[in-house]
Protein backbone atom coordinates (compact mmCIF):
# COMPACT_ATOMS: atom_id res chain seq x y z
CA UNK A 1 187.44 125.82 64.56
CA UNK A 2 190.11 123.22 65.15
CA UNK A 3 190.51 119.60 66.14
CA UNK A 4 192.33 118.78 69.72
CA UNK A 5 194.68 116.29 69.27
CA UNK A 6 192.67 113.27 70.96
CA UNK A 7 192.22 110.19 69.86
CA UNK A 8 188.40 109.40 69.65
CA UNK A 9 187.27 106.83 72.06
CA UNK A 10 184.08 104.47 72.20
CA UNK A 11 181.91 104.90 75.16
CA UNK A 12 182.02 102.33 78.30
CA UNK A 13 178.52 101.66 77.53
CA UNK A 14 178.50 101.20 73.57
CA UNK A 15 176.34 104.13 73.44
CA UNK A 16 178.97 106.01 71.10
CA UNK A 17 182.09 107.50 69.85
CA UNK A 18 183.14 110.40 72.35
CA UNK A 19 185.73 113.16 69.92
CA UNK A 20 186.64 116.84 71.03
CA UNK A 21 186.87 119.98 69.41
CA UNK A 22 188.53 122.96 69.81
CA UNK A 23 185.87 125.77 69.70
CA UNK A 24 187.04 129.46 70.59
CA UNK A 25 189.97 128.50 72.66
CA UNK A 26 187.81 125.74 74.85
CA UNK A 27 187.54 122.42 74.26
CA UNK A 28 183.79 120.62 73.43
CA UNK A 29 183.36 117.15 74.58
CA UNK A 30 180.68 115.63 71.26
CA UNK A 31 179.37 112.44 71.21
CA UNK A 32 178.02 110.66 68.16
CA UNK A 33 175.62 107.75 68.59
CA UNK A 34 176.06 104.57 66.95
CA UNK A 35 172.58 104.50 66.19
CA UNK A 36 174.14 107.56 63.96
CA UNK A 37 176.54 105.91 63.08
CA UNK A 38 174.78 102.53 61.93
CA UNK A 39 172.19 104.72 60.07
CA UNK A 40 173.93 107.49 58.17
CA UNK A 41 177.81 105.68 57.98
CA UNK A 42 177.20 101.73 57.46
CA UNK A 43 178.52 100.81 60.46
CA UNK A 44 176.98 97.04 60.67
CA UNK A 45 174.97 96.44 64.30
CA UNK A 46 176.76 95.48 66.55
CA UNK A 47 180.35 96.15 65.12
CA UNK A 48 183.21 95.57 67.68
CA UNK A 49 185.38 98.80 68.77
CA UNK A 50 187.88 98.51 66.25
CA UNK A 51 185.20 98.41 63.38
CA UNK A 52 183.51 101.65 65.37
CA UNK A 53 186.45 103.49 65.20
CA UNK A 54 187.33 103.53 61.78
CA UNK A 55 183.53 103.92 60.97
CA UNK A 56 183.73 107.07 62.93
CA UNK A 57 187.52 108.01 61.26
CA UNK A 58 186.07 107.46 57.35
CA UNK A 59 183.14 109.79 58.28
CA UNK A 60 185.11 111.94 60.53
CA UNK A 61 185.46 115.08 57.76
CA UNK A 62 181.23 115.34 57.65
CA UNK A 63 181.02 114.57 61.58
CA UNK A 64 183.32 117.65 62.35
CA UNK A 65 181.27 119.87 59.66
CA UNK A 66 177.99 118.79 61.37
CA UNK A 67 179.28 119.45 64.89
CA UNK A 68 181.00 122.73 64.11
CA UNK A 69 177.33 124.15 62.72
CA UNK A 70 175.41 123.16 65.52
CA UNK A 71 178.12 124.80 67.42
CA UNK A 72 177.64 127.84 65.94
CA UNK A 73 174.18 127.65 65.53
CA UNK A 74 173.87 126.41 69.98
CA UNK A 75 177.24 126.89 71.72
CA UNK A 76 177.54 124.71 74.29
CA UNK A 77 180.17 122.24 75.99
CA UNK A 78 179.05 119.15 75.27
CA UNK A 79 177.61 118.42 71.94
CA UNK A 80 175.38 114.40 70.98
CA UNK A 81 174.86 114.10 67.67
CA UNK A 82 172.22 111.50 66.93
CA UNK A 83 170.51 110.69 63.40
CA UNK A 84 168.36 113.70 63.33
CA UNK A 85 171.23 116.01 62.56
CA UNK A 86 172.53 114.40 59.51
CA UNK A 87 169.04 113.72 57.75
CA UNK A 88 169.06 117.44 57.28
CA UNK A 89 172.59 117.25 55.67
């Protein structure tokens, strides 16, 4: 599996960071929470956008790894990863 060249992007609504990957020549729209992100990353509540981003760039190598099993595990399009799936990691 391999990354699409777009820049991640916080959601309108604050609800999280919106990434794609590349998954057997289509293109899966994931969403991680910032509850995730605030929980498993250190993101501090209520971080601006800038501070959300690079949260979401440090972590990005164990985000990917979580997305790409649950991929494989439940293909799909569009993928939220919330806290759940990294307190099994």
């Amino acid at each position: 599996m391999e990354t699409l060249d777009l820049e991640p992007q916080v959601l309108a609504n604050r609800r999280g960071v919106v990434f794609a990957l590349v998954r057997q020549n289509s293109t899966v729209e994931c969403v991680i929470t910032i509850a995730t992100l605030e929980a498993y990353f250190w993101l501090e509540p209520r971080a601006n956008d800038d501070r959300i981003l690079k949260t979401f760039r440090d972590g990005y190598g164990r985000i990917r790894a979580i997305a790409e099993r649950r991929l494989l595990v439940h293909p799909a399009s569009r993928l939220e990863l919330a806290p759940d799936d990294f307190a099994r990691s």
